[in-house]
Protein backbone atom coordinates (compact mmCIF):
# COMPACT_ATOMS: atom_id res chain seq x y z
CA UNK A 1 109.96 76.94 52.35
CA UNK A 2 106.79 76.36 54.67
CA UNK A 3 108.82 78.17 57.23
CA UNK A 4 109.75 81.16 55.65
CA UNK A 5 105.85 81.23 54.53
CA UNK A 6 104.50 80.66 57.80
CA UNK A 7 107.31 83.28 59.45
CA UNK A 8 106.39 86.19 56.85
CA UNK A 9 104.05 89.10 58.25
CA UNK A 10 102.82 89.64 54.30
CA UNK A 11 102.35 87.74 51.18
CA UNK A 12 106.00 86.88 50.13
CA UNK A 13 107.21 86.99 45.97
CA UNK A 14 108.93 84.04 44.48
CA UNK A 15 112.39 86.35 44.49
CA UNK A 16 111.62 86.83 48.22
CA UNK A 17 110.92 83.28 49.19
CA UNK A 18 113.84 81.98 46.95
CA UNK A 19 116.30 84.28 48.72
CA UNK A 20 115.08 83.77 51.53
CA UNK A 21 115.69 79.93 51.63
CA UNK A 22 118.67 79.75 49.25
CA UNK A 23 117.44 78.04 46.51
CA UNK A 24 117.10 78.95 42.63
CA UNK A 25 113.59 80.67 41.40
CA UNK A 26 113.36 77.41 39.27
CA UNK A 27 113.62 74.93 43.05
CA UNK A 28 111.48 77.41 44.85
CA UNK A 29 108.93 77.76 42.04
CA UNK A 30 108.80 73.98 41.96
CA UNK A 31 108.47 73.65 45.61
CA UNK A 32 105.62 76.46 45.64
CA UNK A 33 103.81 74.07 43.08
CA UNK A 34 103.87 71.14 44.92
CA UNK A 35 102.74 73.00 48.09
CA UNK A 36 99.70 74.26 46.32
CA UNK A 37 98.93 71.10 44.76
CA UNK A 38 98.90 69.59 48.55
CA UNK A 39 96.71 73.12 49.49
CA UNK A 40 99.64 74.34 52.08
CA UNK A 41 100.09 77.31 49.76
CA UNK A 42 97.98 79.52 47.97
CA UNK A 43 99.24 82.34 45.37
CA UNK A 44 97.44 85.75 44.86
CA UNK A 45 95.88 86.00 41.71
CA UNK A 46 96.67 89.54 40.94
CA UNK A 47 99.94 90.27 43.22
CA UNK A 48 101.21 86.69 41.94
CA UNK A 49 102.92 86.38 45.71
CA UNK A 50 102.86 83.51 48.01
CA UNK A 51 100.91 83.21 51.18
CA UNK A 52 100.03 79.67 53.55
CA UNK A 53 96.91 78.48 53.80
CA UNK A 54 94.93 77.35 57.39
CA UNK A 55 96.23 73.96 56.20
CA UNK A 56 99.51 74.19 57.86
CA UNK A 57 97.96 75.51 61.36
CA UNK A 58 95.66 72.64 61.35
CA UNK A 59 99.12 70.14 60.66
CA UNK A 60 100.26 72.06 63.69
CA UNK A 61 97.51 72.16 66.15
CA UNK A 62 97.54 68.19 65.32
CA UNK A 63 100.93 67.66 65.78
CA UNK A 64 101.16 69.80 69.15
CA UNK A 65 98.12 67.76 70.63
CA UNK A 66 100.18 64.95 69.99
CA UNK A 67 102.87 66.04 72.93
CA UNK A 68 101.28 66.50 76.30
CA UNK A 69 102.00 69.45 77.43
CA UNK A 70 100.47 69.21 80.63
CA UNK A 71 102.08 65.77 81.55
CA UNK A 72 105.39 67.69 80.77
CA UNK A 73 104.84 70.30 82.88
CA UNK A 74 102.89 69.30 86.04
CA UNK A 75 106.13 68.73 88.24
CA UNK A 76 107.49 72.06 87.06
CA UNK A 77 104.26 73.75 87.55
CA UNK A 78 103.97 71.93 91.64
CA UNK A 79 107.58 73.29 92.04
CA UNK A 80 106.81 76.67 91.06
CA UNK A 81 103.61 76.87 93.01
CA UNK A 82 106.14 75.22 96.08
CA UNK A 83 108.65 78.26 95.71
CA UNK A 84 106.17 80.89 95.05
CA UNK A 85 103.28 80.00 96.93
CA UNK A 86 100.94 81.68 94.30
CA UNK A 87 98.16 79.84 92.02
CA UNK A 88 100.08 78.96 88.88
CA UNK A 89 98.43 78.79 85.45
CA UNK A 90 99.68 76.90 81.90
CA UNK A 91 97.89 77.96 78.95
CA UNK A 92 97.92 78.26 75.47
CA UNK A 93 96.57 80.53 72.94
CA UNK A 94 93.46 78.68 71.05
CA UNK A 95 91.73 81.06 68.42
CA UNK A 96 93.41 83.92 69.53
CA UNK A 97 92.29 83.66 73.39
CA UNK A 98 94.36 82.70 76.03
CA UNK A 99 92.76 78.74 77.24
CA UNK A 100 93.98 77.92 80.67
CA UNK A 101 94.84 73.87 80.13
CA UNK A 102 96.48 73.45 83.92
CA UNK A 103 96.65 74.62 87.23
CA UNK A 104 98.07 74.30 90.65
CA UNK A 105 95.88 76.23 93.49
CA UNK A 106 97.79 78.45 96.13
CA UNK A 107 97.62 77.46 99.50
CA UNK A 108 96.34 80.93 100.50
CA UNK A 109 92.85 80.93 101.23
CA UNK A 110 92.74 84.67 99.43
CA UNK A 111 94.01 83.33 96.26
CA UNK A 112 93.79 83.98 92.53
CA UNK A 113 91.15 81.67 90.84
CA UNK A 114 90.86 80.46 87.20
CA UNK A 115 89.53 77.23 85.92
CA UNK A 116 90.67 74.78 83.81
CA UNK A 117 89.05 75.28 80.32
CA UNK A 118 88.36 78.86 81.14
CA UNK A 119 89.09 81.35 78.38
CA UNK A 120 90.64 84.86 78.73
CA UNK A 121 91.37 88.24 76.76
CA UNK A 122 95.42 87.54 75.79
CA UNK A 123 95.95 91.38 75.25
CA UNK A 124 95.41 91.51 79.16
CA UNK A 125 96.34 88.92 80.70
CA UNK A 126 99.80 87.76 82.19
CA UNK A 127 100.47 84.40 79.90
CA UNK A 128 98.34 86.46 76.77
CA UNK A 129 100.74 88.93 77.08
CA UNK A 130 103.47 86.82 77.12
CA UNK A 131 102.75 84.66 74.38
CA UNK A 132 101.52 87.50 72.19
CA UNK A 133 105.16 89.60 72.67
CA UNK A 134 106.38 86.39 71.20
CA UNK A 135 104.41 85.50 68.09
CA UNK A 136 104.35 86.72 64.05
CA UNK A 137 102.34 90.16 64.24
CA UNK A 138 99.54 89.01 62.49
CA UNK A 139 98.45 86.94 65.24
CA UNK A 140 98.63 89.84 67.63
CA UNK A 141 96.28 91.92 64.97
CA UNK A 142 93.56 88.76 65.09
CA UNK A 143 94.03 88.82 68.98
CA UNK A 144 93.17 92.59 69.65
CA UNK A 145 91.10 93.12 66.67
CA UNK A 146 88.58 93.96 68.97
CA UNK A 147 89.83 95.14 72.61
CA UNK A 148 87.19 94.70 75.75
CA UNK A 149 87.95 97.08 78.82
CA UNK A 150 86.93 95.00 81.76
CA UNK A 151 88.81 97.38 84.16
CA UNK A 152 90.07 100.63 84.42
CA UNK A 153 93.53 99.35 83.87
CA UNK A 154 92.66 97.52 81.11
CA UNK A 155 94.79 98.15 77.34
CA UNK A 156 92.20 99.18 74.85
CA UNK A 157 94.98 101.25 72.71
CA UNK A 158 97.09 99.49 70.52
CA UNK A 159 99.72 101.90 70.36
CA UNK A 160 100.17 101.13 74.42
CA UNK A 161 99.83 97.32 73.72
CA UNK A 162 102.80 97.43 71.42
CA UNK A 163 104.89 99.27 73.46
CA UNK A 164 103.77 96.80 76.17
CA UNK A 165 104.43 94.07 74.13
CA UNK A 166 107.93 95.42 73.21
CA UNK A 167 109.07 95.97 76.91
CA UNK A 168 107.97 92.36 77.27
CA UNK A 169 110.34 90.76 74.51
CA UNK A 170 113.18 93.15 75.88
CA UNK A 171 113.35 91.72 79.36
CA UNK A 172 111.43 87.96 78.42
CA UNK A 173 108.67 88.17 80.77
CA UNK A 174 105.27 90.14 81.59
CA UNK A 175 103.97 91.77 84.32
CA UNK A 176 99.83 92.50 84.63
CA UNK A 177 98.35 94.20 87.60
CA UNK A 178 94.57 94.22 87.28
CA UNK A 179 94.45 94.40 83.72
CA UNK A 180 91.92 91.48 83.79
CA UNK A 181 90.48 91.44 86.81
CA UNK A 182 90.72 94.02 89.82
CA UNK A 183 93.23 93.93 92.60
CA UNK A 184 95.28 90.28 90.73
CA UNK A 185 98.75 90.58 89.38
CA UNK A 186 100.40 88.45 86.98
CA UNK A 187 103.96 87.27 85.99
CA UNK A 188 104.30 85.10 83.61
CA UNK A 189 106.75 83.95 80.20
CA UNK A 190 106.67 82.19 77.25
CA UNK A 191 107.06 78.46 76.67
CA UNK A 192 109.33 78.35 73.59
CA UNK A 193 110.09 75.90 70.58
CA UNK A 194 114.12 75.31 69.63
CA UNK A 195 113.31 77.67 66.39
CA UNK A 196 111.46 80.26 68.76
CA UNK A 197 107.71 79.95 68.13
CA UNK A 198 105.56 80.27 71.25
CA UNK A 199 103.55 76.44 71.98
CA UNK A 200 102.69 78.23 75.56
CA UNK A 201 102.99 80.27 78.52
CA UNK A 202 103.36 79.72 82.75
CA UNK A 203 102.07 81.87 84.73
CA UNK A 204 101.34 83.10 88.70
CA UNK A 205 99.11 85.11 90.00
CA UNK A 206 97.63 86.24 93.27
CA UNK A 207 96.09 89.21 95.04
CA UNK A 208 97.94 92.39 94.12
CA UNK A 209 99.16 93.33 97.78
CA UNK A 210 100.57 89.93 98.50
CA UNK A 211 102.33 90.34 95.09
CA UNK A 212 103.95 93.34 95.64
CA UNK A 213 105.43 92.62 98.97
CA UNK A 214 106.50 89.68 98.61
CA UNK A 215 110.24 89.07 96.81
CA UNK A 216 109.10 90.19 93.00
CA UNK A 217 112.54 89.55 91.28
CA UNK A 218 112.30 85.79 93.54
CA UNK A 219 108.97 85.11 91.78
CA UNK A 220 110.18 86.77 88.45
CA UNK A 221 113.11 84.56 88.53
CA UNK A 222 111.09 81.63 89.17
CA UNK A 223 108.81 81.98 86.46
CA UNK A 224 111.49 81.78 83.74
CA UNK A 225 112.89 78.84 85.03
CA UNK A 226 110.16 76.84 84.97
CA UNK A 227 109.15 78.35 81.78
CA UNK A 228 112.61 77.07 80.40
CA UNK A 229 112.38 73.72 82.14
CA UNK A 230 109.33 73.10 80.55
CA UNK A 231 110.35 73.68 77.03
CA UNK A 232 113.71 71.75 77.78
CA UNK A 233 111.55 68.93 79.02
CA UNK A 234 109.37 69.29 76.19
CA UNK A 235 112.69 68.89 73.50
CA UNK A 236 112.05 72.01 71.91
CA UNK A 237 114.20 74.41 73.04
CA UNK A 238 118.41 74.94 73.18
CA UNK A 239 118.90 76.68 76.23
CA UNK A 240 120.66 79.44 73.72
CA UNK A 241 117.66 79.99 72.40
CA UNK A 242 115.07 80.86 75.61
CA UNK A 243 114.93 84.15 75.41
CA UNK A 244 115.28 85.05 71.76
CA UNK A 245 112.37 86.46 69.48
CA UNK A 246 111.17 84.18 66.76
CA UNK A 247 113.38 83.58 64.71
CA UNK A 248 113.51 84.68 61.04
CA UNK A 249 114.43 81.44 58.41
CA UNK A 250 117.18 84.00 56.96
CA UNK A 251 119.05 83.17 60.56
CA UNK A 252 119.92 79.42 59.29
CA UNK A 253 122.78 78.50 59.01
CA UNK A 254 125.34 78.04 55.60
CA UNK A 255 125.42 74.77 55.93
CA UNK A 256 121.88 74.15 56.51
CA UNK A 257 120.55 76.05 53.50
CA UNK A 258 123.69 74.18 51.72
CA UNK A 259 122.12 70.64 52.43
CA UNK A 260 119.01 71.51 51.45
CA UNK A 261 120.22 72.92 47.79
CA UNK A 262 121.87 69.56 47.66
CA UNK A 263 118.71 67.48 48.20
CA UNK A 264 116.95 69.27 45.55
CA UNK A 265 119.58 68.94 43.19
């Protein structure tokens, strides 16, 4: 039920929610009670329909501070930096900005700097972009609610952001050339959960000429593995799963939705 809450880009009905996960308006309406009691759930007075409250990000902010994401990655993160030779970034998004939380520095003394800790725009940035292509659309509306230009290249229209952000979900990956700052590139992807939700992104970037000359599909390449290994290492993702949008709690399984009638009952 939380799931199909959270995963809903609107308010959701009782007949919605209860089709949705399988159960009987009497179960769901039950369940809805109980999660409102516990303030995970709060109901529109006047449209009567469902929505979840900042309750359940704050369970899930705790939970993913509880798994060390950069312990998990650092080896994947030297190996990428090893194979591309580029300054490599891991960061999350944190109230709708991109927070860099790891780094490995190129060995090129023209390199790509950002700091541990620093913050950045995620509508144009490398891992922003990436993480944003892969998350419910209402975080994408808090993250470009209001849209900076810093260079000329920068996105400021949100009708070329989505169509950004939809070329990035096609092929898994983004691509940023001096979006941010002048004259760096990006690549970077997605670190993804086993039901698809976005805990992170890896990233490289380096001075734009470098970038393009050097072998782009090599680096492009690179960059997904690691992104992978780091959410197989992590335990959250089926390699089946890598490069699939979120996924919708109407893509569970019979069997699944069967089990859970049964506990109920």
């Amino acid at each position: 039920m939380l799931e199909a809450l959270v995963w809903a880009e609107k308010p959701s009905s009782l007949t919605e929610l209860a089709g949705i996960c399988g159960l009987s308006k009497s179960n769901a309406h039950r369940l809805l009670r109980t999660l409102e009691d516990c303030h995970y759930v709060r109901q529109d007075p006047v449209s009567k329909a469902y929505e979840p409250t900042l309750r359940v990000w704050e369970l899930g902010v705790r939970a993913l501070r509880r798994v060390d994401l950069r312990t998990i990655a650092a080896d994947h993160l030297r190996r990428l930096a090893e194979v591309t030779g580029e300054s490599v970034h891991l960061s999350i998004l944190d109230d709708h900005e991109v927070l860099y939380i790891d780094k490995v520095e190129s060995t090129h003394a023209v390199r790509a700097y950002i700091g541990i800790g620093d913050r950045a725009p995620a509508y144009c940035t490398a891992t922003g972009k990436a993480m944003l292509a892969f998350t419910p659309s209402h975080t994408v509306e808090e993250a470009t609610r209001t849209m900076k230009r810093f260079t000329p290249l920068t996105p400021v229209d949100h009708v070329k952001l989505d169509a950004d952000l939809e070329h990035i979900r096609a092929q898994g990956y983004s691509v940023t050339g001096g979006e941010w700052q002048a004259g760096v590139l990006g690549i970077a992807a997605p670190i993804r959960s086993a039901d698809g939700a976005t805990v992170g992104g890896v990233g490289i970037a380096g001075p734009e000429p470098r970038m393009r000359h050097a072998d782009f599909d090599k680096q492009v390449a690179a960059v997904l593995a690691t992104a992978a290994a780091i959410s197989k290492s992590l335990g959250l993702l089926r390699a089946e799963t890598a490069a699939r949008p979120d996924r919708d709690p109407r893509s569970r399984s019979a069997p699944a939705a069967s089990a859970r009638r049964a506990a109920l009952t």
